[in-house]
PDB file of N, CA and C in Angstrom:
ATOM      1  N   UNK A   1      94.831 101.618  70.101  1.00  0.00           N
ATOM      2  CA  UNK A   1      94.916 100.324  69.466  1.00  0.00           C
ATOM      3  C   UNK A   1      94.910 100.505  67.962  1.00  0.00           C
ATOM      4  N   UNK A   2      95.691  99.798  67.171  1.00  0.00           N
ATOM      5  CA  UNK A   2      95.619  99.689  65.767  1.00  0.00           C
ATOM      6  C   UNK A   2      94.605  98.892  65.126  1.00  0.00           C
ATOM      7  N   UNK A   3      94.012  98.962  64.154  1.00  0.00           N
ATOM      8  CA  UNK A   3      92.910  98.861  64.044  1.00  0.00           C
ATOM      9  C   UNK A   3      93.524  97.513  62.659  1.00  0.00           C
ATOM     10  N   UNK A   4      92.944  95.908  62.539  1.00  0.00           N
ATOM     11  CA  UNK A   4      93.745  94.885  62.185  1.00  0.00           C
ATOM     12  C   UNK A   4      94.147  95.470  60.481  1.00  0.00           C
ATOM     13  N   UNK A   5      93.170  95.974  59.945  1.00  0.00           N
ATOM     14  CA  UNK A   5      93.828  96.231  58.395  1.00  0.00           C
ATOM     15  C   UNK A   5      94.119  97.385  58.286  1.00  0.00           C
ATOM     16  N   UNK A   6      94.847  98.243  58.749  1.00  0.00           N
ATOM     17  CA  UNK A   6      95.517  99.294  59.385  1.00  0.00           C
ATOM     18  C   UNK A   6      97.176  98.622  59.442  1.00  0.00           C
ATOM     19  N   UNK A   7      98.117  99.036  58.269  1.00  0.00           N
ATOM     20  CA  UNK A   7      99.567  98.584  58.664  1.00  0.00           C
ATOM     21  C   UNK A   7      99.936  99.702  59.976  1.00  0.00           C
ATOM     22  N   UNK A   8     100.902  99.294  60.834  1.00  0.00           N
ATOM     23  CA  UNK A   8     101.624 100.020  62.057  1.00  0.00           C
ATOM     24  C   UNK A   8     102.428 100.928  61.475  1.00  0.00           C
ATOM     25  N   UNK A   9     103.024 101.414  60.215  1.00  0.00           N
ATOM     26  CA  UNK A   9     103.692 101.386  59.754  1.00  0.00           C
ATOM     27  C   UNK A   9     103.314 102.140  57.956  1.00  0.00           C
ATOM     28  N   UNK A  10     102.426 103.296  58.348  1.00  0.00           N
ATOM     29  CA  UNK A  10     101.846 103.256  56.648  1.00  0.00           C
ATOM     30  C   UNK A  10     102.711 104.206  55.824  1.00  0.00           C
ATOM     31  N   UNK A  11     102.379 103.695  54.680  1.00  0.00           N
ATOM     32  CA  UNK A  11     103.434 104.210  53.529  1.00  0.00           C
ATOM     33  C   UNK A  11     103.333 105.628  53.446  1.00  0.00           C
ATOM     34  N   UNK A  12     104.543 106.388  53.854  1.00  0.00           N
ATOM     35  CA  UNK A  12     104.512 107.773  53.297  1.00  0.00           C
ATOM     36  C   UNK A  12     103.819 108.818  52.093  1.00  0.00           C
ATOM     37  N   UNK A  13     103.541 107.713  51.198  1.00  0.00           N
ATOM     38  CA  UNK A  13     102.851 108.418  49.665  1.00  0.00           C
ATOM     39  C   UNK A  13     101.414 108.865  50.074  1.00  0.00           C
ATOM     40  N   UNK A  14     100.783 108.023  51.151  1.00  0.00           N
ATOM     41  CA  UNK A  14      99.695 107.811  51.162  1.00  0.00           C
ATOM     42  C   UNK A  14      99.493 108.478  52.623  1.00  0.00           C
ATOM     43  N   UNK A  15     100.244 109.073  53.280  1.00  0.00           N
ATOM     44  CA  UNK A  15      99.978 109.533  54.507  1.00  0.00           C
ATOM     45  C   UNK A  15      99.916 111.666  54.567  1.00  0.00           C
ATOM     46  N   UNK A  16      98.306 111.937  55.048  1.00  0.00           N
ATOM     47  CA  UNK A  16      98.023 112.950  54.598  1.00  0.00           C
ATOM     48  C   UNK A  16      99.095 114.328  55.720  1.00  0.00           C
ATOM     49  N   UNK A  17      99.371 115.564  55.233  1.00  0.00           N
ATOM     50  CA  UNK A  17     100.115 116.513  56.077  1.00  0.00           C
ATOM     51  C   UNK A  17     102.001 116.010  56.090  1.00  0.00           C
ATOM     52  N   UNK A  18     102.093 114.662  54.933  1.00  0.00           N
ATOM     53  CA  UNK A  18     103.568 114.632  55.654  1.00  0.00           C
ATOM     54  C   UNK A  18     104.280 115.586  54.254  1.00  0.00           C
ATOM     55  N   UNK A  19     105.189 116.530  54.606  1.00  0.00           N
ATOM     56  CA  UNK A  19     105.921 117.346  53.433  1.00  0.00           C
ATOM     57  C   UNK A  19     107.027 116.337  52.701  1.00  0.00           C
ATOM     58  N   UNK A  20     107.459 116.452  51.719  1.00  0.00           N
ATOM     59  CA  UNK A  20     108.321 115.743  50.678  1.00  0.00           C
ATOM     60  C   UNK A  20     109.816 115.343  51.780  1.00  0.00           C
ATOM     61  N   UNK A  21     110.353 114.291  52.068  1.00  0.00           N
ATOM     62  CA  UNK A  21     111.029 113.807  52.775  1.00  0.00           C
ATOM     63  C   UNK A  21     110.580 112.791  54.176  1.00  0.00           C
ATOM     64  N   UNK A  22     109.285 113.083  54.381  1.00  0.00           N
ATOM     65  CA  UNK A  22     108.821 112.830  55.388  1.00  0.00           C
ATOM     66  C   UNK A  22     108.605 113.400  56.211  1.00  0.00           C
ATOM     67  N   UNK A  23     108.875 114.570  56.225  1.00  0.00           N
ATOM     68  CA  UNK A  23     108.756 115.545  57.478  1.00  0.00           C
ATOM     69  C   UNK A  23     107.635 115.897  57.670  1.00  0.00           C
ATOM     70  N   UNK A  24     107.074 116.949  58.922  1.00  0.00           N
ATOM     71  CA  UNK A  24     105.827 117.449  59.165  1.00  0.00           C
ATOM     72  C   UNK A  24     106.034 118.626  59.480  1.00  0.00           C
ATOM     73  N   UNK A  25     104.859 119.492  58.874  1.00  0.00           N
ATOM     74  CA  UNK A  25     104.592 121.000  58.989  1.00  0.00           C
ATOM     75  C   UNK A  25     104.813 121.365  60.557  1.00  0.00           C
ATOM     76  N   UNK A  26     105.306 122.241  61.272  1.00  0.00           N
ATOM     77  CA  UNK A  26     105.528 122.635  62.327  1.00  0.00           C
ATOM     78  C   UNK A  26     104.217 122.642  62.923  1.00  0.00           C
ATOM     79  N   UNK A  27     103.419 122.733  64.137  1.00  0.00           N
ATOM     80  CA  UNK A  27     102.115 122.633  64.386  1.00  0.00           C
ATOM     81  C   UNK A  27     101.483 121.665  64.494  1.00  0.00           C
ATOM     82  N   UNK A  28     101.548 120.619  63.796  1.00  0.00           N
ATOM     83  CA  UNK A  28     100.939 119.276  62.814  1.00  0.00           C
ATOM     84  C   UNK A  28     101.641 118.211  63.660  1.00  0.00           C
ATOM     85  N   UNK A  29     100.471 116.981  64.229  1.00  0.00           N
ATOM     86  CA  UNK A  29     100.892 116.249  64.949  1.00  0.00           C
ATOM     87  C   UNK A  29     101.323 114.932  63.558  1.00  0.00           C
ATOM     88  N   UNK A  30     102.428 114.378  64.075  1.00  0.00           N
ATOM     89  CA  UNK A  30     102.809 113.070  63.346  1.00  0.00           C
ATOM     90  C   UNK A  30     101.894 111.980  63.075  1.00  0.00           C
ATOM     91  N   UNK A  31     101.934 111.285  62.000  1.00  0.00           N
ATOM     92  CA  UNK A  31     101.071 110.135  61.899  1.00  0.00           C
ATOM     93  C   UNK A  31     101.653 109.313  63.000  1.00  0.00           C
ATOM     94  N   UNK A  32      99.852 108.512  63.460  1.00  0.00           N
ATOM     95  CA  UNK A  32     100.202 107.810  64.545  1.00  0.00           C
ATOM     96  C   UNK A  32     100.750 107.940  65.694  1.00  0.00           C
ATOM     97  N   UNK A  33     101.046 109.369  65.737  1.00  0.00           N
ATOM     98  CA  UNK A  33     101.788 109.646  67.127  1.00  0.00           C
ATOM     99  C   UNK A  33     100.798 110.874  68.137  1.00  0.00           C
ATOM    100  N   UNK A  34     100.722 110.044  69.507  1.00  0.00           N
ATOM    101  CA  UNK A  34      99.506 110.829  70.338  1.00  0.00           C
ATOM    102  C   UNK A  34     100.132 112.501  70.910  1.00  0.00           C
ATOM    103  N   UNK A  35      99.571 113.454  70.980  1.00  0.00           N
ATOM    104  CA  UNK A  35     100.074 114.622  71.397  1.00  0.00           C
ATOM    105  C   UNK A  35     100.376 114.528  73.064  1.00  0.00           C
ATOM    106  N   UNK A  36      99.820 113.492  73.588  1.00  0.00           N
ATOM    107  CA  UNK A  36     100.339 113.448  74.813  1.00  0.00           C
ATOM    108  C   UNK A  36     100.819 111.798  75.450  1.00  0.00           C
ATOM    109  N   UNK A  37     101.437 112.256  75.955  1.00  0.00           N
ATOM    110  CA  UNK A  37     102.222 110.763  76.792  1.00  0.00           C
ATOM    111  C   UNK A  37     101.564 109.819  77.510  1.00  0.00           C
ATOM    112  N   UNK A  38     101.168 109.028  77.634  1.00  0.00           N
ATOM    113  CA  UNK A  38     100.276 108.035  78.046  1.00  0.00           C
ATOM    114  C   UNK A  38     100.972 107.680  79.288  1.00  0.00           C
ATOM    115  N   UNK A  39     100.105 107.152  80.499  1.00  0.00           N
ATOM    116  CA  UNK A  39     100.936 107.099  81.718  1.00  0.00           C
ATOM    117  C   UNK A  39     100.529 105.630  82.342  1.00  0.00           C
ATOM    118  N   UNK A  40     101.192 104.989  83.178  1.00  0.00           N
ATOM    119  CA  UNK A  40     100.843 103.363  83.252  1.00  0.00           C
ATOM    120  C   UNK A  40     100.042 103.978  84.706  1.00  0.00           C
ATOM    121  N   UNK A  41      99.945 105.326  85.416  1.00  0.00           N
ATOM    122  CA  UNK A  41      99.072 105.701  86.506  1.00  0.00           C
ATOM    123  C   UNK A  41      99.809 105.089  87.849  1.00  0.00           C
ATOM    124  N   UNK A  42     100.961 104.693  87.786  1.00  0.00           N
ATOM    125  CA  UNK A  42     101.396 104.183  88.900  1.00  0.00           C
ATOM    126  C   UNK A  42     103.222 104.581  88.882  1.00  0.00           C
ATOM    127  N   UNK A  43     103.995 105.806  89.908  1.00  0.00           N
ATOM    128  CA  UNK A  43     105.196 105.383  89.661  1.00  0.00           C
ATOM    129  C   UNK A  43     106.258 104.682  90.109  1.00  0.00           C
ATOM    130  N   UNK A  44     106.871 104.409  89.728  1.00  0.00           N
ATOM    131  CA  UNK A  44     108.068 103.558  90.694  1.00  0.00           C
ATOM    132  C   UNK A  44     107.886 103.939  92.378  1.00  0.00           C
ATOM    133  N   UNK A  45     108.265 102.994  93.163  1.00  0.00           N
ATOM    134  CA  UNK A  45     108.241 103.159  94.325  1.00  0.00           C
ATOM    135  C   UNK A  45     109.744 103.525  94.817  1.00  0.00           C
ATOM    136  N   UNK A  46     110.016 104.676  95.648  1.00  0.00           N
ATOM    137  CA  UNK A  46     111.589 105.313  95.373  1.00  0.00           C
ATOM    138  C   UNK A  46     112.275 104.883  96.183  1.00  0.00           C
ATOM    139  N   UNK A  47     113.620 104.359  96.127  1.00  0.00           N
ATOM    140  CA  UNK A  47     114.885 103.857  96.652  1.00  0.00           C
ATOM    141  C   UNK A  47     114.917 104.399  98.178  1.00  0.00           C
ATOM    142  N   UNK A  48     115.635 103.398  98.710  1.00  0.00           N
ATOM    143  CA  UNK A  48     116.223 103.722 100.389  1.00  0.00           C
ATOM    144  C   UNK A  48     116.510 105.325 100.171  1.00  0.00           C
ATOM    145  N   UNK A  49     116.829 105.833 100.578  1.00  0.00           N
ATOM    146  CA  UNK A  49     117.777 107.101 100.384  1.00  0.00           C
ATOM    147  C   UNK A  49     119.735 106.649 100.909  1.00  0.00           C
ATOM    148  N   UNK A  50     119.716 105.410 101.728  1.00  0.00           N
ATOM    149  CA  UNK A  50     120.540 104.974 102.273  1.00  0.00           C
ATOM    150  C   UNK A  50     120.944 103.581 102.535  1.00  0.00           C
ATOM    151  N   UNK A  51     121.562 102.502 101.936  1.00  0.00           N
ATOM    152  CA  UNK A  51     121.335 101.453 101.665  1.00  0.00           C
ATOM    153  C   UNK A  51     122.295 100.756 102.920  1.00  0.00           C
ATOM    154  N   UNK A  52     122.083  99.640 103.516  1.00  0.00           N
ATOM    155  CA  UNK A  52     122.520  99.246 105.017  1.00  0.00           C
ATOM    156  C   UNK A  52     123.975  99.278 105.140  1.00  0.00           C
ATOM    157  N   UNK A  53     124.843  98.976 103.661  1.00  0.00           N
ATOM    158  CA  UNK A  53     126.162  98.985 103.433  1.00  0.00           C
ATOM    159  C   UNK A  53     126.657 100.419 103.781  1.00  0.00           C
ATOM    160  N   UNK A  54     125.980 101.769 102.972  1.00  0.00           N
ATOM    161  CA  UNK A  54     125.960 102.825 103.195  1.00  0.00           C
ATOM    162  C   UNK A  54     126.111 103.469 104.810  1.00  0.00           C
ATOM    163  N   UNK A  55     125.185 102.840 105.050  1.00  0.00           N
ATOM    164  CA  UNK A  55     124.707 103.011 107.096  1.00  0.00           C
ATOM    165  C   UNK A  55     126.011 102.632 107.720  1.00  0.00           C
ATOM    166  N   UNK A  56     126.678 101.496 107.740  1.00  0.00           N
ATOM    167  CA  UNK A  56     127.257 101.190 108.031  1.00  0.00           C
ATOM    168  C   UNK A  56     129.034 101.322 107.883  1.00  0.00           C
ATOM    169  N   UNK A  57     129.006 102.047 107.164  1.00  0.00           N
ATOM    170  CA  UNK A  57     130.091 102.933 106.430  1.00  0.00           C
ATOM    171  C   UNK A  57     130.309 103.842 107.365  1.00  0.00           C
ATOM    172  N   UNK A  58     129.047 105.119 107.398  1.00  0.00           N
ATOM    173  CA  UNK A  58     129.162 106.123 107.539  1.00  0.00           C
ATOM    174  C   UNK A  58     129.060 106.100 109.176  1.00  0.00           C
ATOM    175  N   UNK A  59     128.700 105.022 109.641  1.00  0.00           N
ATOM    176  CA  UNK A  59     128.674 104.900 111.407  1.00  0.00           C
ATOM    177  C   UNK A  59     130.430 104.543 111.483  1.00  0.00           C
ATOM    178  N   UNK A  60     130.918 103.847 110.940  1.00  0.00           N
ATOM    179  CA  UNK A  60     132.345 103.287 111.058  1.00  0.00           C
ATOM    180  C   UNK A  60     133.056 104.613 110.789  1.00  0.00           C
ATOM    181  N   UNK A  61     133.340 105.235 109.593  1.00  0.00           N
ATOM    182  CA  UNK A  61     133.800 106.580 109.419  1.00  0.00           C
ATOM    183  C   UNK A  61     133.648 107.237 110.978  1.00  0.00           C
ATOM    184  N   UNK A  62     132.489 107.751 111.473  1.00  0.00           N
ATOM    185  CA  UNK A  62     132.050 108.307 112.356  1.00  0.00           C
ATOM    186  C   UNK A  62     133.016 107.947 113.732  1.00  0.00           C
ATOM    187  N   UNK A  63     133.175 106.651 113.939  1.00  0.00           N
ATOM    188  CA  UNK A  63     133.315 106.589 115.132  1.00  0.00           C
ATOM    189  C   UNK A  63     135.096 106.664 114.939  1.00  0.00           C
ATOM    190  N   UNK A  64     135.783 106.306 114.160  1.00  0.00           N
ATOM    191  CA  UNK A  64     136.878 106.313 113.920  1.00  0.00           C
ATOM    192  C   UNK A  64     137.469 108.043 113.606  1.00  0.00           C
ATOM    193  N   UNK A  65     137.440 108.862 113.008  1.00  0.00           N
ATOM    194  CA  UNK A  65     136.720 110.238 113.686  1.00  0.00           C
ATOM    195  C   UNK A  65     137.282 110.635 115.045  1.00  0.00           C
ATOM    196  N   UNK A  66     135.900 109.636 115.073  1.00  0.00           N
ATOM    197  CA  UNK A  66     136.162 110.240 117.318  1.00  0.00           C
ATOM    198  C   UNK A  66     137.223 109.870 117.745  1.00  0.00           C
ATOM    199  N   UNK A  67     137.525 108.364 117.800  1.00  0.00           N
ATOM    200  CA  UNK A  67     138.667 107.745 118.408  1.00  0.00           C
ATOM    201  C   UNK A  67     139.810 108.856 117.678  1.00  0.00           C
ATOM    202  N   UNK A  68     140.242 109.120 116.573  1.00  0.00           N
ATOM    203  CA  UNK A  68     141.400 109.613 116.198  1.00  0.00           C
ATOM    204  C   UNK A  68     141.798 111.004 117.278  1.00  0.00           C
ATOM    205  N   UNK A  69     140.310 111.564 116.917  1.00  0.00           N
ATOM    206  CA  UNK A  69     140.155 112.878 117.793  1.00  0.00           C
ATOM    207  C   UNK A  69     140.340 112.831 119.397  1.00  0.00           C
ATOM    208  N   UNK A  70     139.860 112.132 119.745  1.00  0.00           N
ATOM    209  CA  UNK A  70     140.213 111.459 121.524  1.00  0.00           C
ATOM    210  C   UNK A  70     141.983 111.429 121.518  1.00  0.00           C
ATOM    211  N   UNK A  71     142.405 110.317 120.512  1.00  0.00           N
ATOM    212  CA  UNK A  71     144.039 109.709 120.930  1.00  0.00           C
ATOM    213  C   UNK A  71     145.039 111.057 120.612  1.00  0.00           C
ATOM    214  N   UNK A  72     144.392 112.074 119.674  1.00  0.00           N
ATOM    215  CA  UNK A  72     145.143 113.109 119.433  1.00  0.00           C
ATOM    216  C   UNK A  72     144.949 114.180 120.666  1.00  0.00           C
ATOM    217  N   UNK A  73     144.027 113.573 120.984  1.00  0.00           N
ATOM    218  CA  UNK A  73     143.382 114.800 122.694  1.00  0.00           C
ATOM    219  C   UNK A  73     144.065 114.788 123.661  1.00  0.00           C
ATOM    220  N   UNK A  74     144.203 113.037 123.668  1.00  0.00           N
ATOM    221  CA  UNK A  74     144.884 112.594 124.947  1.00  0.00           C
ATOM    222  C   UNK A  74     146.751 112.829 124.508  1.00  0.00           C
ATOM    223  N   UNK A  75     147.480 112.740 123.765  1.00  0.00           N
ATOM    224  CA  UNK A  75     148.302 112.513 123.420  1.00  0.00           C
ATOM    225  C   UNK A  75     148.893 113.848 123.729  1.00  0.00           C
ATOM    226  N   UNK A  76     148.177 115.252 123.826  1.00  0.00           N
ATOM    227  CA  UNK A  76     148.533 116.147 123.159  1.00  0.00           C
ATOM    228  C   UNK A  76     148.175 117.054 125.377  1.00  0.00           C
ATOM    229  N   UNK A  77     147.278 116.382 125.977  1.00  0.00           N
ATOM    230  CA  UNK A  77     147.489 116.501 127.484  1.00  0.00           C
ATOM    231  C   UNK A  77     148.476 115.374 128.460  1.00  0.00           C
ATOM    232  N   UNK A  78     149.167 114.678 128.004  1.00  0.00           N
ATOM    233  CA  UNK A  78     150.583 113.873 128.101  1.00  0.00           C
ATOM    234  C   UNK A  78     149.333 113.363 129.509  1.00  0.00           C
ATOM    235  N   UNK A  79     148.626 112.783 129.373  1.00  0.00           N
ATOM    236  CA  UNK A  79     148.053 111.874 130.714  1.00  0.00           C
ATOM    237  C   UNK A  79     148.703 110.576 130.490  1.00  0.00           C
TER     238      UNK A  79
END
């Protein structure tokens, strides 16, 4: 938390470790900035792997497939 008379935002002249441009010494953590990533402790909950449109695709593909494979079966023993 920022602390209320604390700008978000403080002036470079006045900010200690920063080198001429703004930059920072290699090693040297940034003003205001935490060395580690803060986590909300909860992550996304992960996707179908397969969405019903998907399912339904790949059953249609499937069976059409077979049928082709059957009419070329049958076609090819002159029944």
């Amino acid at each position: 938390m920022t602390e209320p008379d604390r700008p978000t935002n403080p002036d470079p002249a006045d900010t200690p470790g920063l080198e001429p441009g703004g930059g920072v010494p290699p090693g040297e953590t940034p003003p205001i900035a935490s060395s580690m990533s803060e986590s909300s402790g909860r992550s996304p909950a992960p996707r179908e792997r397969q969405t019903p449109t998907a399912l339904v695709v790949t059953i249609g593909l499937g069976v059409l497939v077979a049928l082709l494979f059957l009419a070329f079966a049958f076609t090819r023993l002159d029944l």
